[in-house]
Structure formats: structure tokens, C-alpha cells
PDB file of N, CA and C in Angstrom:
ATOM      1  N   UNK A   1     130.596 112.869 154.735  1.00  0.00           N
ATOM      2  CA  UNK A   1     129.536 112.043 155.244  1.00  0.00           C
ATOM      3  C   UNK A   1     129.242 112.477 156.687  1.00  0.00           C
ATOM      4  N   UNK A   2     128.131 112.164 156.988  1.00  0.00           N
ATOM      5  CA  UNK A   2     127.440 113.319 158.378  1.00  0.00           C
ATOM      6  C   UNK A   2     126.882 111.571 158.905  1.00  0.00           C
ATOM      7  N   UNK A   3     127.194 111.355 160.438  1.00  0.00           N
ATOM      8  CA  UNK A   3     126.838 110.790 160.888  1.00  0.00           C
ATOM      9  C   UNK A   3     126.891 110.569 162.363  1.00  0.00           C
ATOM     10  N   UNK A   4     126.568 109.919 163.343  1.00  0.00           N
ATOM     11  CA  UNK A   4     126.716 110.205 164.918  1.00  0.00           C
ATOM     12  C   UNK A   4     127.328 108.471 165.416  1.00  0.00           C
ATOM     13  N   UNK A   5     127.967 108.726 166.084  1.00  0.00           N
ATOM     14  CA  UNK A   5     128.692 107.345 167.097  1.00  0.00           C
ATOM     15  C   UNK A   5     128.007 107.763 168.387  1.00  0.00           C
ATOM     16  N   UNK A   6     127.669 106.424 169.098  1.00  0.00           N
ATOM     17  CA  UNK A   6     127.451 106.569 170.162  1.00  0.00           C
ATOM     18  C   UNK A   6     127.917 105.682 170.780  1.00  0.00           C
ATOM     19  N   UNK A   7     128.798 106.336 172.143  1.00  0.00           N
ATOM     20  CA  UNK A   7     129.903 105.867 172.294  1.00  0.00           C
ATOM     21  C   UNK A   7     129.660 105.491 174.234  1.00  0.00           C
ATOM     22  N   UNK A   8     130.311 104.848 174.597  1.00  0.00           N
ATOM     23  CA  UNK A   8     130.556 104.828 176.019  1.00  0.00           C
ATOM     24  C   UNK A   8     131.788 103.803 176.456  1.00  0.00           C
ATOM     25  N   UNK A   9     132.332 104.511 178.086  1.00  0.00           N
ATOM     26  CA  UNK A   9     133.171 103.565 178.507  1.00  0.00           C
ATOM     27  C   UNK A   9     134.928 104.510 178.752  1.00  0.00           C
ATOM     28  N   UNK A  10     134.184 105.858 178.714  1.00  0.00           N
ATOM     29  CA  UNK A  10     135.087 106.807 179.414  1.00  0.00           C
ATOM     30  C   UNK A  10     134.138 107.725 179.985  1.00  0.00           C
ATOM     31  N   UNK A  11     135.033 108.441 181.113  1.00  0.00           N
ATOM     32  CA  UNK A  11     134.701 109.407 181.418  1.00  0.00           C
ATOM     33  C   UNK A  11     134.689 110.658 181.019  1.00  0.00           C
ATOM     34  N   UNK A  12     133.567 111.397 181.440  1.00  0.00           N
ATOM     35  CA  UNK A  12     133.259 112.415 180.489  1.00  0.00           C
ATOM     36  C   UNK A  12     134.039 113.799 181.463  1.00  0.00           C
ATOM     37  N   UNK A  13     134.575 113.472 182.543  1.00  0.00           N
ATOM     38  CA  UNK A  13     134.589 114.803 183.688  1.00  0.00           C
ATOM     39  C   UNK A  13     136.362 114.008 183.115  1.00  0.00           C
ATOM     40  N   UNK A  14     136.760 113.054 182.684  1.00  0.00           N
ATOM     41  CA  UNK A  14     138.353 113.090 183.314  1.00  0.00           C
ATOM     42  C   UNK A  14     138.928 114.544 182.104  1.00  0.00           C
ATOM     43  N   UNK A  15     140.126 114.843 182.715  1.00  0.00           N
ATOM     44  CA  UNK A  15     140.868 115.763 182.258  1.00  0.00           C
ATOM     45  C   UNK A  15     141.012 115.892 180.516  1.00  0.00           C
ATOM     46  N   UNK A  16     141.513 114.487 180.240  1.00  0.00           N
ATOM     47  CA  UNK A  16     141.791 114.434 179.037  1.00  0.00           C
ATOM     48  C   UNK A  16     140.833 113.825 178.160  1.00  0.00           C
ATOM     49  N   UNK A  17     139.365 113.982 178.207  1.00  0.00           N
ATOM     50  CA  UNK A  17     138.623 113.511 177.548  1.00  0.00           C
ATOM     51  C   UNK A  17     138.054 113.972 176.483  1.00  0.00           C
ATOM     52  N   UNK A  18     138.296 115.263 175.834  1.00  0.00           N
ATOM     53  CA  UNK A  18     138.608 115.891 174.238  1.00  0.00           C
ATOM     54  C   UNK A  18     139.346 115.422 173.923  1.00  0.00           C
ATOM     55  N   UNK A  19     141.129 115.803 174.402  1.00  0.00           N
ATOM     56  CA  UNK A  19     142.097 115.503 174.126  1.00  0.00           C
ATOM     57  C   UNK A  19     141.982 113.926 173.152  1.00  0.00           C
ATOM     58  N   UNK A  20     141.683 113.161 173.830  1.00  0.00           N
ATOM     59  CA  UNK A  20     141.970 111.444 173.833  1.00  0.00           C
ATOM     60  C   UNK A  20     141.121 111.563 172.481  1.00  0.00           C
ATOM     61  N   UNK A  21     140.016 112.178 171.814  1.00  0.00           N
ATOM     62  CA  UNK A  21     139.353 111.215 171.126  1.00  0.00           C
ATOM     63  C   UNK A  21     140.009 112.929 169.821  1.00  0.00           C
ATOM     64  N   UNK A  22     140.368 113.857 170.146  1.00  0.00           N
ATOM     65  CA  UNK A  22     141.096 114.570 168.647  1.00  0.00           C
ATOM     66  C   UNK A  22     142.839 113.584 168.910  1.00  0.00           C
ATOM     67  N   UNK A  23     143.451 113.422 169.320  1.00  0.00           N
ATOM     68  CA  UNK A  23     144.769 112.777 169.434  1.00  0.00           C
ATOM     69  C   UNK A  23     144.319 111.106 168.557  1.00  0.00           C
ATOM     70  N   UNK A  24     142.963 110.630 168.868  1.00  0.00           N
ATOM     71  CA  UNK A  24     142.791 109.190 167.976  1.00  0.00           C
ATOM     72  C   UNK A  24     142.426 109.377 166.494  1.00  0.00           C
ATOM     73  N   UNK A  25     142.055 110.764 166.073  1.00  0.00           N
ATOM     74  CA  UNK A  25     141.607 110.987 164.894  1.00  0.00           C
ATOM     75  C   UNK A  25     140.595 111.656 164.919  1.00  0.00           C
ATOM     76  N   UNK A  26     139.633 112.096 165.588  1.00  0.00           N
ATOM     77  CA  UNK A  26     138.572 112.122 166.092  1.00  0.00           C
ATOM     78  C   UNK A  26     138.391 114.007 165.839  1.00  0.00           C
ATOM     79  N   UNK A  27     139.350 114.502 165.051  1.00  0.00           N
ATOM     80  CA  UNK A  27     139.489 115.518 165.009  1.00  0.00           C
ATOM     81  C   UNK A  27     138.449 116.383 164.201  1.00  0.00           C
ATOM     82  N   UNK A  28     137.176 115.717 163.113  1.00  0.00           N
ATOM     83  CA  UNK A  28     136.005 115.812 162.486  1.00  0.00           C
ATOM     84  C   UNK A  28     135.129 115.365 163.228  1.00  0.00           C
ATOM     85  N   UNK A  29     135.137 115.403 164.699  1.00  0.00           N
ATOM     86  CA  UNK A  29     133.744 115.216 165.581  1.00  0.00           C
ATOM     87  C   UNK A  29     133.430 116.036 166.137  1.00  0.00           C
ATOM     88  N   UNK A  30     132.063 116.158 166.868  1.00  0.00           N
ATOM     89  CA  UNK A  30     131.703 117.233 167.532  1.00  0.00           C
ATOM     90  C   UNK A  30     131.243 116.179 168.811  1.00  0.00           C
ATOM     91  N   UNK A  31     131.560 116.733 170.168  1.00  0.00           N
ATOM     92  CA  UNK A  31     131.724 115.506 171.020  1.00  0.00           C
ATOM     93  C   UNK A  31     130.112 116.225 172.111  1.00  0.00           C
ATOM     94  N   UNK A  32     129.707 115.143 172.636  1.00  0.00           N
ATOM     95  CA  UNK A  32     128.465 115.895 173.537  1.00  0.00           C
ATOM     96  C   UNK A  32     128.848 114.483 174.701  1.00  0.00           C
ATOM     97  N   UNK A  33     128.096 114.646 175.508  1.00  0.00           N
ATOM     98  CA  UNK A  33     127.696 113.823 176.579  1.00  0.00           C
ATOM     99  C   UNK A  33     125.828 113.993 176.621  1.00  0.00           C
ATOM    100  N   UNK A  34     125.290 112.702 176.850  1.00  0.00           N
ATOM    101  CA  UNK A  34     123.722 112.945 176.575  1.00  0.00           C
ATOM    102  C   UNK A  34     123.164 112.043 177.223  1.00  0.00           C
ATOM    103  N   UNK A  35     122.405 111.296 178.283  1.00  0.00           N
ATOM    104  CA  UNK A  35     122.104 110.996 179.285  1.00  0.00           C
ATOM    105  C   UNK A  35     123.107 109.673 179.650  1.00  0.00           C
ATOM    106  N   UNK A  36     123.812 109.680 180.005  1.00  0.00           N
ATOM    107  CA  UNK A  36     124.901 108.739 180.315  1.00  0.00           C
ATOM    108  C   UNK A  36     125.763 108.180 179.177  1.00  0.00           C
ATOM    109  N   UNK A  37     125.648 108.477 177.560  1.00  0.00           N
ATOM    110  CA  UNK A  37     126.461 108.287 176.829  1.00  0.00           C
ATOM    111  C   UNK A  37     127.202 109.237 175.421  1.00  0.00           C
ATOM    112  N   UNK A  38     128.022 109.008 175.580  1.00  0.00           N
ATOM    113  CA  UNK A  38     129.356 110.175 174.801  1.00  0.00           C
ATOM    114  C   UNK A  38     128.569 109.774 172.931  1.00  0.00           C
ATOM    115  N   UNK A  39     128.180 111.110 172.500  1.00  0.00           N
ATOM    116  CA  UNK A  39     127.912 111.611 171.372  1.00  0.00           C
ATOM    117  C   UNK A  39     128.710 112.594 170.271  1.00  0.00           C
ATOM    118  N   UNK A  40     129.532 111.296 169.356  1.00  0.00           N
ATOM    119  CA  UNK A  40     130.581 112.061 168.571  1.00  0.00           C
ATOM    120  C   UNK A  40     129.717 112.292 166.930  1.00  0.00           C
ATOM    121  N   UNK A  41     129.328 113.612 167.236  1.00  0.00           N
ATOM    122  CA  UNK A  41     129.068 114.232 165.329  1.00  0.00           C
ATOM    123  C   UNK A  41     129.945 114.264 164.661  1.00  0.00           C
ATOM    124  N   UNK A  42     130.221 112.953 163.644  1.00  0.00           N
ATOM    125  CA  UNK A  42     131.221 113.318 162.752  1.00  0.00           C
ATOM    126  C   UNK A  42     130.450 113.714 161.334  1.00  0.00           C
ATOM    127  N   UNK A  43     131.189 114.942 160.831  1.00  0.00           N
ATOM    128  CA  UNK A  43     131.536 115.091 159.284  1.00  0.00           C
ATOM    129  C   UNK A  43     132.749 114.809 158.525  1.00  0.00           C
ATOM    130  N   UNK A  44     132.817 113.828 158.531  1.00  0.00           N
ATOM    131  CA  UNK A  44     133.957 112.956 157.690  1.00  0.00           C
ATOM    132  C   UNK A  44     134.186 112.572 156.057  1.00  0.00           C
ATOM    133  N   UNK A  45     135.150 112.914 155.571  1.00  0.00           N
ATOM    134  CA  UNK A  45     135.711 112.725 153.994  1.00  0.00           C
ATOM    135  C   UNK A  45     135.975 111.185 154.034  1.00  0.00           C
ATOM    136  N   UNK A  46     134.808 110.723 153.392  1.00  0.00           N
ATOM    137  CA  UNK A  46     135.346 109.362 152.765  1.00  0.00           C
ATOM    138  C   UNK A  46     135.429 109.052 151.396  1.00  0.00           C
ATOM    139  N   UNK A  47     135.467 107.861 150.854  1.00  0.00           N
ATOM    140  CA  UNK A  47     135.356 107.481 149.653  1.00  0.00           C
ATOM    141  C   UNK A  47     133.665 106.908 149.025  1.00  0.00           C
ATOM    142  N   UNK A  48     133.051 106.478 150.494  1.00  0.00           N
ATOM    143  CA  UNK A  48     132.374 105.934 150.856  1.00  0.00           C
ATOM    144  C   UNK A  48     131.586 106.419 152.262  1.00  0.00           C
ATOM    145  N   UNK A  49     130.389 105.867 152.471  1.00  0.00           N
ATOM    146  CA  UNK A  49     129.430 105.618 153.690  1.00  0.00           C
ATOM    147  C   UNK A  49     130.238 105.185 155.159  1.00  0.00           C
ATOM    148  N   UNK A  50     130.466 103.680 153.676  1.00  0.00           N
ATOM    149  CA  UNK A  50     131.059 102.514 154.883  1.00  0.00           C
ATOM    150  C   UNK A  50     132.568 102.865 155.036  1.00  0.00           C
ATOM    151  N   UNK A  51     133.478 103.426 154.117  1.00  0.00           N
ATOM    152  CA  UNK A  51     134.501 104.161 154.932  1.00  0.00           C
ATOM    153  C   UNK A  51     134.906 105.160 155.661  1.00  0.00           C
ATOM    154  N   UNK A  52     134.356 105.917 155.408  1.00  0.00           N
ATOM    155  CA  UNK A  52     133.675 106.521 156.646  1.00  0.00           C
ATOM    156  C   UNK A  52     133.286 106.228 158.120  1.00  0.00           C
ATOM    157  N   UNK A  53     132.368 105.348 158.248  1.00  0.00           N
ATOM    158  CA  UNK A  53     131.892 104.876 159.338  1.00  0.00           C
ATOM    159  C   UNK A  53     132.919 104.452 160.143  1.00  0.00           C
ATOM    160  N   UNK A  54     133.434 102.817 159.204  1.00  0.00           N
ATOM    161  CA  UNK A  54     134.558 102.247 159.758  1.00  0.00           C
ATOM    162  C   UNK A  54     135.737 103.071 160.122  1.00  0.00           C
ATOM    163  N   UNK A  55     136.276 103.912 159.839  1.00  0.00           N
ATOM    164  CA  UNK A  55     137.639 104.922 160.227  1.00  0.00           C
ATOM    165  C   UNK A  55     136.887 105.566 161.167  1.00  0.00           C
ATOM    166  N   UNK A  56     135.921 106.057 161.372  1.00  0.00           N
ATOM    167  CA  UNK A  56     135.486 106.635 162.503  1.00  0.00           C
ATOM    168  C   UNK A  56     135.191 105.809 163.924  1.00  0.00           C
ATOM    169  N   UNK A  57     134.622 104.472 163.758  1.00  0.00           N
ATOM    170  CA  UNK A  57     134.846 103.594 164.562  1.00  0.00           C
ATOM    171  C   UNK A  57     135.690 103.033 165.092  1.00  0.00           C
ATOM    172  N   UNK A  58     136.974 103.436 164.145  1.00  0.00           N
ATOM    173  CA  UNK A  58     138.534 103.007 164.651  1.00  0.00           C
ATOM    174  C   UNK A  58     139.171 103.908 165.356  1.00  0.00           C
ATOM    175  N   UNK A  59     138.875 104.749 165.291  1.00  0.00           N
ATOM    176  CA  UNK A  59     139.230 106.222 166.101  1.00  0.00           C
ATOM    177  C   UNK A  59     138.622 106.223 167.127  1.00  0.00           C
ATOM    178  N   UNK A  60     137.256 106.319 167.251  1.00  0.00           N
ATOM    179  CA  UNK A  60     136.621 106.008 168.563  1.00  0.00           C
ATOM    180  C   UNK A  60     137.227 105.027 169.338  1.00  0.00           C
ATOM    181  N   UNK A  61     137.656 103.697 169.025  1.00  0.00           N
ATOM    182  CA  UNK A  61     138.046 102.503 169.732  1.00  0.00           C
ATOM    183  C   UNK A  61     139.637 102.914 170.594  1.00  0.00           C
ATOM    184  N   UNK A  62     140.439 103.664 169.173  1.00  0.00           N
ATOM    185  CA  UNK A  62     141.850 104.082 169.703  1.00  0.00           C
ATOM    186  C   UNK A  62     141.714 105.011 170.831  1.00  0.00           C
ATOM    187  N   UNK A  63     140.600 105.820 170.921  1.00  0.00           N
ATOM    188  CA  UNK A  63     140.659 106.908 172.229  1.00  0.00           C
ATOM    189  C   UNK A  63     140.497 105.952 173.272  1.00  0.00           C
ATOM    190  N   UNK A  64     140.268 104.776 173.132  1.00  0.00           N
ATOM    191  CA  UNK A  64     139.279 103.711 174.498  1.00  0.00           C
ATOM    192  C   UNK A  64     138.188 103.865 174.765  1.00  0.00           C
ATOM    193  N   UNK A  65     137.065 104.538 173.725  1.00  0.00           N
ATOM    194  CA  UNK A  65     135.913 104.248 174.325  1.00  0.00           C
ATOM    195  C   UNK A  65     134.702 103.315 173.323  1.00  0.00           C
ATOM    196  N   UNK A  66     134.105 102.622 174.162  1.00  0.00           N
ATOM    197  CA  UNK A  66     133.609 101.383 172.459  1.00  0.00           C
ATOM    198  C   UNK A  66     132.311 102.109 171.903  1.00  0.00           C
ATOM    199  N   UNK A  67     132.484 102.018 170.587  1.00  0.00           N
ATOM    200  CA  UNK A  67     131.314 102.629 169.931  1.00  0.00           C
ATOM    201  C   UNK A  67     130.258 101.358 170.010  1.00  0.00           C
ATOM    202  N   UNK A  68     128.904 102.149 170.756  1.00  0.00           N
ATOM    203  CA  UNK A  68     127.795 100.945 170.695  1.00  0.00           C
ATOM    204  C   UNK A  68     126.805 101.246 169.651  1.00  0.00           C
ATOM    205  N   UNK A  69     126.995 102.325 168.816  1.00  0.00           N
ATOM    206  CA  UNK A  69     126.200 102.224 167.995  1.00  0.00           C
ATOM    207  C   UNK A  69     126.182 103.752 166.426  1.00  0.00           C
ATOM    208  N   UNK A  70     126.049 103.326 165.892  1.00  0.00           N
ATOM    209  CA  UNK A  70     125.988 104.587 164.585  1.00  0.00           C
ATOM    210  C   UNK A  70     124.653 104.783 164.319  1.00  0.00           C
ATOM    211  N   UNK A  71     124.248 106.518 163.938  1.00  0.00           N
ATOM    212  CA  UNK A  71     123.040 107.218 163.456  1.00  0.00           C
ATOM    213  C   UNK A  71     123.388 107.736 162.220  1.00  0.00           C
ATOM    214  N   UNK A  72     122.816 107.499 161.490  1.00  0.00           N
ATOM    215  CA  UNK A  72     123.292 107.880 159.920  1.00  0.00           C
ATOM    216  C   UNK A  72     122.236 109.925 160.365  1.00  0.00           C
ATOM    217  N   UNK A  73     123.021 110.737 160.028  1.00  0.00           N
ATOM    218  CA  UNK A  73     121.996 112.204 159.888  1.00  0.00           C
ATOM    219  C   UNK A  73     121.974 112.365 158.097  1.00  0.00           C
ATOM    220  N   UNK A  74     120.897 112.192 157.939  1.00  0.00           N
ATOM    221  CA  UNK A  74     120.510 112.007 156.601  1.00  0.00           C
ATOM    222  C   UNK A  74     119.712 113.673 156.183  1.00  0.00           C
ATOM    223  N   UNK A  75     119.760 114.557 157.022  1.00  0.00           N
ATOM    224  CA  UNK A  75     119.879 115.827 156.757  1.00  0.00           C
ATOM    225  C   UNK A  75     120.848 116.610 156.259  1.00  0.00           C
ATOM    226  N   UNK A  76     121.884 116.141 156.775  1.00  0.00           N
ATOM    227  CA  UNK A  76     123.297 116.951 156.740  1.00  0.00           C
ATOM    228  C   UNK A  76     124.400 115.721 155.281  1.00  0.00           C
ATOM    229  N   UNK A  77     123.814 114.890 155.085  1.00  0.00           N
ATOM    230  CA  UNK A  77     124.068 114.330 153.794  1.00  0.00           C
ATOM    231  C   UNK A  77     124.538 114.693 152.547  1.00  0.00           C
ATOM    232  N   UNK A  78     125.728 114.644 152.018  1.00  0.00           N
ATOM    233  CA  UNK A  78     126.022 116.146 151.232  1.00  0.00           C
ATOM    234  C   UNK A  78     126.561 115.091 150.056  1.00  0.00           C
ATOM    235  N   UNK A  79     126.701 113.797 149.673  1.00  0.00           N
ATOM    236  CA  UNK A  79     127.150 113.150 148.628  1.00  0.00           C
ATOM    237  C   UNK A  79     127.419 111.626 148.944  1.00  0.00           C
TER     238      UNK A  79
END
């Protein structure tokens, strides 16, 4: 499942700010910074949409930064 978190509430310059969000799970994201908020592309194996989403939102939360919002990419949609 192909979808985007948008995330804020870390810093994007501190040291360990890859680190923190592959160490929460976060290891199927592709991470950006984009006018003041952190953009994680995940392609994630679920069972589901919504499991998916949710495990990805839990991962985001465990790095410490709060997800304010999900983009479904309905291009990259593969099942």
C-alpha cells in the first residue's frame, strides 16, 4: 500500500532524525522535509488499507513525531 504521512514536531537538522523514524519501524518510508513539515512515503505490506495506515501511524508516533495527516497516492496503488 503506497501512501504519505504528514508529520511534524521534530527536527529535521537534529542528528538523529533518519535514525529515530527507521529504529520506530519506519524502515518502508521515504522521508522529505517540505515547507515546514516532515513527509514520510510509505510503501507498506499490509493486510489491508487501514492496516497499513494504522502501523504506520504507530511508528511515526514511536519516533516522537505526531502524524497530522495521511495522503492516500492512488498512483502507486498496487492491490
Amino acid at each position: 500500500m503506497s501512501f504519505s504521512i504528514i508529520a511534524s514536531g521534530l527536527d529535521p537538522e537534529a542528528k538523529d532524525f533518519a535514525d529515530r523514524f527507521f529504529n520506530a519501524g519506519c524502515d518502508d518510508a521515504t522521508i522529505s522535509f517540505q515547507k515546514g513539515h516532515i513527509i514520510l512515503d510509505f510503501a507498506r505490506e499490509a493486510e489491508s488499507v487501514d492496516a497499513a495506515i494504522c502501523s504506520a501511524v504507530e511508528c511515526v508516533e514511536k519516533a516522537g513525531a505526531q502524524a497530522d495527516r495521511v495522503e492516500p497516492d492512488f498512483s502507486r496503488q498496487s492491490g
